[in-house]
C-alpha atoms as a PDB file:
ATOM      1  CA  UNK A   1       0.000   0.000   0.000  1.00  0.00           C
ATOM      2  CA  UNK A   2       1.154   3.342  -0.234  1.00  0.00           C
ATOM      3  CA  UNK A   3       1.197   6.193   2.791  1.00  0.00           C
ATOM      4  CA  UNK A   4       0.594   8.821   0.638  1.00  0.00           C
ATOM      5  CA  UNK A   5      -2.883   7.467  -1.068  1.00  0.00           C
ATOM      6  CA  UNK A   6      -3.483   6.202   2.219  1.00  0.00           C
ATOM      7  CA  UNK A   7      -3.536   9.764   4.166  1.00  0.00           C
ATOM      8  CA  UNK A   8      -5.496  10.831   1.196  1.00  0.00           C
ATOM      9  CA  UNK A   9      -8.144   8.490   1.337  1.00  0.00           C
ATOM     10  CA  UNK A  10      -8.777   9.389   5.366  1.00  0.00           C
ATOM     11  CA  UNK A  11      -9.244  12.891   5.192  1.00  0.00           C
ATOM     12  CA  UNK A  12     -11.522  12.651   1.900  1.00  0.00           C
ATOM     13  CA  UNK A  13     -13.284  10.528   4.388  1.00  0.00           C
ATOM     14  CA  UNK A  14     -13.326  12.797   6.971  1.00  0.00           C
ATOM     15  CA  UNK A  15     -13.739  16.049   5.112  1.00  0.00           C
ATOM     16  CA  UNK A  16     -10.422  17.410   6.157  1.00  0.00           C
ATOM     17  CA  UNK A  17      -9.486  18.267   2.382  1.00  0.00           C
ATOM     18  CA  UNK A  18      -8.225  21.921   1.642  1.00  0.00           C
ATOM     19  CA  UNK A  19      -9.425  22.822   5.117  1.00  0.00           C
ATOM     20  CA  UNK A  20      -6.912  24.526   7.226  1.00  0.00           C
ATOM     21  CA  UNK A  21      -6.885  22.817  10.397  1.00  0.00           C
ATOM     22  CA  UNK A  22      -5.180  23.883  13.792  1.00  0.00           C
ATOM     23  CA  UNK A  23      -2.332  21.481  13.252  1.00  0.00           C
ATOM     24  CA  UNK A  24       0.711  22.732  11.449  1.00  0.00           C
ATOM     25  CA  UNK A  25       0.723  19.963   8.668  1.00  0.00           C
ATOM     26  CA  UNK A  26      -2.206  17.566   8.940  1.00  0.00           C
ATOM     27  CA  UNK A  27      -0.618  15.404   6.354  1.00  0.00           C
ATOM     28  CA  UNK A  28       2.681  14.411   8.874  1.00  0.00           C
ATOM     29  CA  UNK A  29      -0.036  14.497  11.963  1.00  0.00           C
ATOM     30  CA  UNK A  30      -2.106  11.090   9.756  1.00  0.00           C
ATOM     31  CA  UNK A  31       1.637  10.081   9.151  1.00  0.00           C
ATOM     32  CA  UNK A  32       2.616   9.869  12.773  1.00  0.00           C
ATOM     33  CA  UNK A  33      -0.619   8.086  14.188  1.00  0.00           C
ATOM     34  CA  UNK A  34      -0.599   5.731  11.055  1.00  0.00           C
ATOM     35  CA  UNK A  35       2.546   4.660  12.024  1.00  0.00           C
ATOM     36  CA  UNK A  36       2.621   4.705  15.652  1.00  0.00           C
ATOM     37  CA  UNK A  37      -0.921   3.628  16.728  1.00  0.00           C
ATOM     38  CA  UNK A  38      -2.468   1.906  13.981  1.00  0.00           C
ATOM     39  CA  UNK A  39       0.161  -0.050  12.453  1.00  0.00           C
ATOM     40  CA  UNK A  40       1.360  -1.802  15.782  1.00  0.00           C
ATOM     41  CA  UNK A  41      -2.618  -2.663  16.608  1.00  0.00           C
ATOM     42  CA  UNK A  42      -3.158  -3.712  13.192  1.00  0.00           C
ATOM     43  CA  UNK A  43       0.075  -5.984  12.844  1.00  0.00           C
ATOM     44  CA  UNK A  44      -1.026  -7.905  15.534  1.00  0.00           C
ATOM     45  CA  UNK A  45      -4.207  -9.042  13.769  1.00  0.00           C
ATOM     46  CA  UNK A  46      -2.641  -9.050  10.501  1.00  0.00           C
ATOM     47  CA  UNK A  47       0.665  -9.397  10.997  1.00  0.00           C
ATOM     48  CA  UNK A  48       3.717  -9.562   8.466  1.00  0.00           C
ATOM     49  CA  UNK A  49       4.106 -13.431   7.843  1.00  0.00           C
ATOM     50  CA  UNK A  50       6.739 -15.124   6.564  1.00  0.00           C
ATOM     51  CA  UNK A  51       8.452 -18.630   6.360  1.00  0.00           C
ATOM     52  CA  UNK A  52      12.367 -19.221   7.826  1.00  0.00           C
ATOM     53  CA  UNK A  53      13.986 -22.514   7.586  1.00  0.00           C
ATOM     54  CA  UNK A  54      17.432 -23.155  10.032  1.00  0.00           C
ATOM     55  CA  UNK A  55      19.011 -25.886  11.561  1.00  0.00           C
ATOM     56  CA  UNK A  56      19.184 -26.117  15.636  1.00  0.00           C
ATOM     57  CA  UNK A  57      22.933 -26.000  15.383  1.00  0.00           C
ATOM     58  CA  UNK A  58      22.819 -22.993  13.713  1.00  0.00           C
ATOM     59  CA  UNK A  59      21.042 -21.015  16.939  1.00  0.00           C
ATOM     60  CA  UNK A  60      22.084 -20.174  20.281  1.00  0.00           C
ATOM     61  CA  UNK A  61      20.710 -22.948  22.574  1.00  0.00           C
ATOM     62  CA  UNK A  62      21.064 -21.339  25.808  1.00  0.00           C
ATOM     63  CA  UNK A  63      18.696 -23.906  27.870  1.00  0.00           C
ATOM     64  CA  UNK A  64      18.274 -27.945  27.846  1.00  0.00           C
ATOM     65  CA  UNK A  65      16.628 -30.718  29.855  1.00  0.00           C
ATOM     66  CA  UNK A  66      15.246 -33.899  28.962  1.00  0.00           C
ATOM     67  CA  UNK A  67      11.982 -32.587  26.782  1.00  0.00           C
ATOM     68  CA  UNK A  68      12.973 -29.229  25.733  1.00  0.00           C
ATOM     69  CA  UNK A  69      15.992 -26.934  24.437  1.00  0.00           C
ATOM     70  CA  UNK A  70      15.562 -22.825  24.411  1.00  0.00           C
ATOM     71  CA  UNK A  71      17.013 -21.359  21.805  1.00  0.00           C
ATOM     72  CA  UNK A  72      17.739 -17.343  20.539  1.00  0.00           C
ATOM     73  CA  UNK A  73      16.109 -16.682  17.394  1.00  0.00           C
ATOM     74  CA  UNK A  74      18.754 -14.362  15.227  1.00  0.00           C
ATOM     75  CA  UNK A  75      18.067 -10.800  15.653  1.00  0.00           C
ATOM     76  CA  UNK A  76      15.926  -9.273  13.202  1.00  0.00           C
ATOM     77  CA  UNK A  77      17.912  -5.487  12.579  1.00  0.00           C
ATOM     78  CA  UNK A  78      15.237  -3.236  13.717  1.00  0.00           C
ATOM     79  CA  UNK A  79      12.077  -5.214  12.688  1.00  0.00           C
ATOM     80  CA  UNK A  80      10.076  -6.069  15.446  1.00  0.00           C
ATOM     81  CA  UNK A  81       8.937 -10.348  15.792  1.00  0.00           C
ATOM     82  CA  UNK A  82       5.072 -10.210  17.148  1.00  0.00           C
ATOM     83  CA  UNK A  83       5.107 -14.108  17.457  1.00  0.00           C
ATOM     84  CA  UNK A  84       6.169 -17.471  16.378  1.00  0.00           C
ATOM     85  CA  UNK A  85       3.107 -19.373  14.593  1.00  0.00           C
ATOM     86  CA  UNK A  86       4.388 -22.471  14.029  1.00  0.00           C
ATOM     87  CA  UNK A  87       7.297 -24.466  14.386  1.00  0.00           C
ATOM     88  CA  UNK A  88       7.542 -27.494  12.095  1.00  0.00           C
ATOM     89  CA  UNK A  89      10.332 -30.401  10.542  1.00  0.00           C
ATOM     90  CA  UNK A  90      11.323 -29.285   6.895  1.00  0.00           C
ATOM     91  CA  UNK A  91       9.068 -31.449   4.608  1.00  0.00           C
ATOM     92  CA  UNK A  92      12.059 -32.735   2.857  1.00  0.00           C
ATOM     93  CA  UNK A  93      14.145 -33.882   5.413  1.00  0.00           C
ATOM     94  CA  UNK A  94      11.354 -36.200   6.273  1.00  0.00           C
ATOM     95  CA  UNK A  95       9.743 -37.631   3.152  1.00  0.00           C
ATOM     96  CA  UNK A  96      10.558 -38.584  -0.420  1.00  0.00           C
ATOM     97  CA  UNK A  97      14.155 -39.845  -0.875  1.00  0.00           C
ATOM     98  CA  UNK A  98      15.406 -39.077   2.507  1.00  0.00           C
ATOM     99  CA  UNK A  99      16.904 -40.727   5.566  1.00  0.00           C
ATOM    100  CA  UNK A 100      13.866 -42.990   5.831  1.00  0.00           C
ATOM    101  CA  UNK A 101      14.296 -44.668   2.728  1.00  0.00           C
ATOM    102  CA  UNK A 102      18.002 -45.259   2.965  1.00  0.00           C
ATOM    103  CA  UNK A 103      20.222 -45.616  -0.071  1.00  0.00           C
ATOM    104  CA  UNK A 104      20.605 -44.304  -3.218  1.00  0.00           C
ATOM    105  CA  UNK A 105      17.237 -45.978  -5.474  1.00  0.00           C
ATOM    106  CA  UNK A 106      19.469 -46.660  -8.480  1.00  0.00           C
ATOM    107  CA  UNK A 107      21.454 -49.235  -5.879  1.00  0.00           C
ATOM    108  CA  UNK A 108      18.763 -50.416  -3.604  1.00  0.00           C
ATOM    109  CA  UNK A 109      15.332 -50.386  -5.140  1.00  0.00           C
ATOM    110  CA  UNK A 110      13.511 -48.714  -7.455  1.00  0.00           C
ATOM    111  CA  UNK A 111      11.862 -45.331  -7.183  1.00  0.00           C
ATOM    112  CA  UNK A 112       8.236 -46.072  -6.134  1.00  0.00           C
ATOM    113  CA  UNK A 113       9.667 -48.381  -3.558  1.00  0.00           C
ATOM    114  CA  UNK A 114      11.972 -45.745  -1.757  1.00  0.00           C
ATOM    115  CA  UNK A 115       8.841 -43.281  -2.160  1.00  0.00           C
ATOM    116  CA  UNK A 116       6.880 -46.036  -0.255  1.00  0.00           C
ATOM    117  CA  UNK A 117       9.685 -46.650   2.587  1.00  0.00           C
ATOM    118  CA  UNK A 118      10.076 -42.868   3.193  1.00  0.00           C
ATOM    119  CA  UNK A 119       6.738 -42.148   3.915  1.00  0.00           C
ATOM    120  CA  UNK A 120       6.157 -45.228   5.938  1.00  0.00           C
ATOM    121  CA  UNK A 121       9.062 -44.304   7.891  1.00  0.00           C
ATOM    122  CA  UNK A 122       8.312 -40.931   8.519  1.00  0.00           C
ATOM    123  CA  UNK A 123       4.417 -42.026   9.418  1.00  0.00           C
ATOM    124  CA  UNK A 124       6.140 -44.734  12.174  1.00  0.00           C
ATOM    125  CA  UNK A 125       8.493 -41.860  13.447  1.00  0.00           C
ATOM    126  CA  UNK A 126       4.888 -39.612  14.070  1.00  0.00           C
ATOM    127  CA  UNK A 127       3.519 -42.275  15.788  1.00  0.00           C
ATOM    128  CA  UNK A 128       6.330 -43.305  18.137  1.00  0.00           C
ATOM    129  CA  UNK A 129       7.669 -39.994  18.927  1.00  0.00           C
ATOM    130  CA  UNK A 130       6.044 -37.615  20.834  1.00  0.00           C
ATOM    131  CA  UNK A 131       4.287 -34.495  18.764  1.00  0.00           C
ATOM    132  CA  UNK A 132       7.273 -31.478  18.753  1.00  0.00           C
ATOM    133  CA  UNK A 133       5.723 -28.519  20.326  1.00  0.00           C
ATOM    134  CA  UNK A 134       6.891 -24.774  21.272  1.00  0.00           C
ATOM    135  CA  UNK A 135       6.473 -21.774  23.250  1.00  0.00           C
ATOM    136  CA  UNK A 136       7.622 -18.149  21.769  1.00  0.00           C
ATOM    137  CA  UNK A 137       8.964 -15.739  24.330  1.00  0.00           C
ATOM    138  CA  UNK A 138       9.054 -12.642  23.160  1.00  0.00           C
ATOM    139  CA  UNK A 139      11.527 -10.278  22.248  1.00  0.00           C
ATOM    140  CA  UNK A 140      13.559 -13.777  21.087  1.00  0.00           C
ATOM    141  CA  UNK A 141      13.433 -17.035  22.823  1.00  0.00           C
ATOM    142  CA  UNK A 142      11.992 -20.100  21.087  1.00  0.00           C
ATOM    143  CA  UNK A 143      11.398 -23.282  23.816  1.00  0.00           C
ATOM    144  CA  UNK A 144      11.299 -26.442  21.656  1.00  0.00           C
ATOM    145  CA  UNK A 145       9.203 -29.462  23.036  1.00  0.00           C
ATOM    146  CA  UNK A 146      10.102 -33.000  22.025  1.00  0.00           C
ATOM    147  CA  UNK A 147      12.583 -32.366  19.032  1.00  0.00           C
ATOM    148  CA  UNK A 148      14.063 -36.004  18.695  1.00  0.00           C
ATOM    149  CA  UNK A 149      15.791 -34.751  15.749  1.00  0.00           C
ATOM    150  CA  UNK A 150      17.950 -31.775  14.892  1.00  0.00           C
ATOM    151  CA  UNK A 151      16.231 -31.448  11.565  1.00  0.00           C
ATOM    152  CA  UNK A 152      16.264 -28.338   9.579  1.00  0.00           C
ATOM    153  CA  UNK A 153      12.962 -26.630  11.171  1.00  0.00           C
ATOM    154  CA  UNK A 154      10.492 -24.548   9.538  1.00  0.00           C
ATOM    155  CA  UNK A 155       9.333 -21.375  11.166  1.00  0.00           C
ATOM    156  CA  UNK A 156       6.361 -19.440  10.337  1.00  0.00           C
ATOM    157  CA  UNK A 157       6.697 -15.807  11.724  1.00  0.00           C
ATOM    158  CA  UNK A 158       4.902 -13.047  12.377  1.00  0.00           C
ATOM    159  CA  UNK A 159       6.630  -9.590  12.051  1.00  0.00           C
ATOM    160  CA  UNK A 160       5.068  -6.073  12.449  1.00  0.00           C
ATOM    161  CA  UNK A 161       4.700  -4.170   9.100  1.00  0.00           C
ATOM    162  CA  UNK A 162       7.070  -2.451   7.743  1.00  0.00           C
ATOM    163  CA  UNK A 163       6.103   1.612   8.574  1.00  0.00           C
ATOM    164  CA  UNK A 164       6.337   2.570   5.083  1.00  0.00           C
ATOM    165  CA  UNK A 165       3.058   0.248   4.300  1.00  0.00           C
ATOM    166  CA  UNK A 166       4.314  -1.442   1.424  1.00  0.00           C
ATOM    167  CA  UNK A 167       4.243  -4.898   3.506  1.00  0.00           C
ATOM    168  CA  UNK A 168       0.681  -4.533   3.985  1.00  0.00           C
ATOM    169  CA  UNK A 169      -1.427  -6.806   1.282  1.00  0.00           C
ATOM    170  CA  UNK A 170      -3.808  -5.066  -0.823  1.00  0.00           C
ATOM    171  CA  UNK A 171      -6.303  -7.222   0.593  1.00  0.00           C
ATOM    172  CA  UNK A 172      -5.831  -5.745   4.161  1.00  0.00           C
ATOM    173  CA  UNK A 173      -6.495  -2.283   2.725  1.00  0.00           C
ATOM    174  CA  UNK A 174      -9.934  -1.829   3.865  1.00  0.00           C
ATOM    175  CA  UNK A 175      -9.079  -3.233   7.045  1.00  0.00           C
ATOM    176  CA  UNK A 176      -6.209  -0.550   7.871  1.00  0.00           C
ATOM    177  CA  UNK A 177      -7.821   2.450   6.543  1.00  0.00           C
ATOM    178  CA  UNK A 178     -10.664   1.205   8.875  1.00  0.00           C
ATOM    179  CA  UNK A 179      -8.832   1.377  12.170  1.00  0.00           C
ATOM    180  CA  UNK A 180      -6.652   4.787  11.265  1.00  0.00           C
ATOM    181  CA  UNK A 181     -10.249   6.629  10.366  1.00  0.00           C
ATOM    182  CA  UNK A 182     -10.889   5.699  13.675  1.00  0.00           C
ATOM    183  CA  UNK A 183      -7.565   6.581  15.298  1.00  0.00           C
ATOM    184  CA  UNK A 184      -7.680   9.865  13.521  1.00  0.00           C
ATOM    185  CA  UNK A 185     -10.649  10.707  14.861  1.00  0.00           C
ATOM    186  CA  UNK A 186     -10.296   9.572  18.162  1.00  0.00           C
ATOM    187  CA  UNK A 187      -6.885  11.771  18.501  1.00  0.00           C
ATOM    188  CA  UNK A 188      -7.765  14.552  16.527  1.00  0.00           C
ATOM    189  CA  UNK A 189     -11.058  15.229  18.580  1.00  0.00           C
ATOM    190  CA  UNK A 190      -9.336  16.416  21.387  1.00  0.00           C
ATOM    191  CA  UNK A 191      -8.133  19.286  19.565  1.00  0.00           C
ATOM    192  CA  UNK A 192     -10.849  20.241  16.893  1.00  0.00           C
ATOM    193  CA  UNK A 193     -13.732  19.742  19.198  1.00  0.00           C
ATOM    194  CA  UNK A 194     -12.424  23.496  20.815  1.00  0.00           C
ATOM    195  CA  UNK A 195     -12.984  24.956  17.901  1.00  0.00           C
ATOM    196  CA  UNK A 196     -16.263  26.150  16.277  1.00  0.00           C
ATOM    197  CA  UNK A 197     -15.101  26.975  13.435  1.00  0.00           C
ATOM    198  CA  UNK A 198     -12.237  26.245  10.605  1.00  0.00           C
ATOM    199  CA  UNK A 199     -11.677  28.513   7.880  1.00  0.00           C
ATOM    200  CA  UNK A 200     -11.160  26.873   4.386  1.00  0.00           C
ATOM    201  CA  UNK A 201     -10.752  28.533   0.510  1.00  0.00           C
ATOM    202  CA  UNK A 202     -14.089  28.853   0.433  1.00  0.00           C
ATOM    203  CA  UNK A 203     -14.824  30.925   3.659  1.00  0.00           C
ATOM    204  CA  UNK A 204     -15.138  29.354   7.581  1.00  0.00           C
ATOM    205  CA  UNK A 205     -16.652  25.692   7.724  1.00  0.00           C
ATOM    206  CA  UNK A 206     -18.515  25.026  11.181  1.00  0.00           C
ATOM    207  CA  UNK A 207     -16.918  21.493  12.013  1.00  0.00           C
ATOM    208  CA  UNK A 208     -19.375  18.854  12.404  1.00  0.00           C
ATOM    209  CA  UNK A 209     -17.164  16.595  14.715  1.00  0.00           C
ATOM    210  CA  UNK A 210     -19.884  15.183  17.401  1.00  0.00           C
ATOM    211  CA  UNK A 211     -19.743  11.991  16.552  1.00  0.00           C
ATOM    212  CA  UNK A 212     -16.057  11.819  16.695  1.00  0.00           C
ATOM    213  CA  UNK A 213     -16.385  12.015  20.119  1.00  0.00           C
ATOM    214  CA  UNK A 214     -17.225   8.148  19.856  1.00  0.00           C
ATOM    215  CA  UNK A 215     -14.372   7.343  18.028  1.00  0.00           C
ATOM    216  CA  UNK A 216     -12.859   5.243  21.429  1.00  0.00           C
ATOM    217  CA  UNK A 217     -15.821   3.300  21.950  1.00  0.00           C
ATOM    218  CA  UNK A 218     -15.508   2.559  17.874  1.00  0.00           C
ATOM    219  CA  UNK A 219     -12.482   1.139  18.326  1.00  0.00           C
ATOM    220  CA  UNK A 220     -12.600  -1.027  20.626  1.00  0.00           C
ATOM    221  CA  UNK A 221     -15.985  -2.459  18.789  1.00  0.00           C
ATOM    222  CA  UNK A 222     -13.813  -3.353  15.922  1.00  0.00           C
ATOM    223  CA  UNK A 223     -11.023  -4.473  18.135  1.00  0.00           C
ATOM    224  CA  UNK A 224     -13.465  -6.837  20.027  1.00  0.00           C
ATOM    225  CA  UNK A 225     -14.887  -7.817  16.212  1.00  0.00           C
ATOM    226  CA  UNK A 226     -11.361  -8.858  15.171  1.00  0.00           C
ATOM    227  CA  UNK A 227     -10.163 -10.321  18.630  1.00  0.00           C
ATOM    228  CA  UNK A 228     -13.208 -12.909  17.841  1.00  0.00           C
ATOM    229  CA  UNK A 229     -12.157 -13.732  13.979  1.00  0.00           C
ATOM    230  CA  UNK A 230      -8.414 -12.957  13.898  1.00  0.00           C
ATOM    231  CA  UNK A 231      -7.320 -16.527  15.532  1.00  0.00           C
ATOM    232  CA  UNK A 232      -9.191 -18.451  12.598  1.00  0.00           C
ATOM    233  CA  UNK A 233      -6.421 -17.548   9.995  1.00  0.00           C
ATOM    234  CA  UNK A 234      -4.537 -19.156  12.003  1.00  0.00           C
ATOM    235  CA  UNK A 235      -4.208 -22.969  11.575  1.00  0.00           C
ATOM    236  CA  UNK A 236      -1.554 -24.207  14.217  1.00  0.00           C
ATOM    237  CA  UNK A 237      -2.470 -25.618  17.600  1.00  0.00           C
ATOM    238  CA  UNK A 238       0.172 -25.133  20.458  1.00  0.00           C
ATOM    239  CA  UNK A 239       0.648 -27.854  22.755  1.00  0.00           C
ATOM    240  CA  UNK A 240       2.877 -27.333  26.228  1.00  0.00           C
END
């Protein structure tokens, strides 16, 4: 998305075009609380997500006992990890031509037969071996639950949004410009509702801001709305 046709679309919305408000640069005002209160509320609904693969040895394990190791996840440079998701084994250290099927298939079998070991060997490993788990604790500590193997893992992250925008999906656009109306509203009110009126190019507008004054209340309705659908885009159960 971009900022700019973002701040745009809020004050067409609001009727704060080519009005001359009592804030220096309305523009940089829509900037600040885009960045700053929406986009840290909104990332944590829909966050940033994206896919890391590493090998245990690769981290810093700074804790062990018999059915878990803590390790530090690297550090990020500046962008901020909401959560873990999901930890899983790398699909391909566990099926198709793998350790399970043993052997090269030009030596020791045929193709569909070393498909057919694979998988059955990965299936018995499942059953026998208790189900890996984690726990994320934030800003950086991953707690690993019955990893009999030191696999390469896949991690499914969640990051906040870059504050430029451009991270956030089209499809999420009517969702952010949702919650920043609001936040505009509900921080702007403060200051607009002591004035009467606002003078524009086309003489002095009287402000018709009442029902700004239920921007808060707004909020959290749509906060309570997503706190009860948010959780079903995500499919991974956490077991401790």
């Amino acid at each position: 998305m971009n900022l700019s046709n973002i701040v745009t679309r809020v004050k067409l919305k609001l009727g704060l075009i080519n009005i001359a408000t009592p804030f220096e640069n309305i523009d940089e005002v829509i900037v600040d609380i885009a960045k700053d209160i929406t986009l840290p509320v909104f990332s944590i609904y829909h966050p940033c997500r994206e896919t890391m693969y590493v090998y245990t040895k690769e981290l810093e394990r700074i804790a062990k006992d018999e059915l878990s190791q803590t390790y530090l996840l690297p550090d990020f440079k500046g962008r901020k990890l909401i959560e873990v998701i999901d930890v899983t084994y790398d699909d391909s250290s566990l099926s198709g031509l793998g350790y399970y099927g043993g052997g090269m298939p030009l030596t020791t079998g045929n193709l569909i037969q070393q498909s057919m070991l694979a998988n059955a060997g990965a299936m018995m490993t499942s059953m026998i071996y208790p189900k890996m788990s984690f726990k994320y604790e934030h800003p950086r500590k991953l707690v690993i639950y019955n990893a009999w193997s030191s696999a390469k893992l896949k991690l499914d992250l969640a990051f906040e949004h870059d504050k430029s925008l451009a991270s956030i999906p089209e499809t999420a656009r009517e969702s952010f410009i949702k919650l920043l109306t609001i936040d505009v509203k509900e921080n702007l009110y403060p200051t607009l509702k002591q004035y009467n009126q606002i003078s524009s190019a086309y003489g002095n507008i009287d402000l018709k801001i009442d029902d700004w004054s239920n921007a808060e209340s707004e909020r959290q309705e749509l906060i309570n709305q997503w706190d009860d659908t948010y959780h079903l885009d995500r499919q991974p159960m956490y077991y401790y």
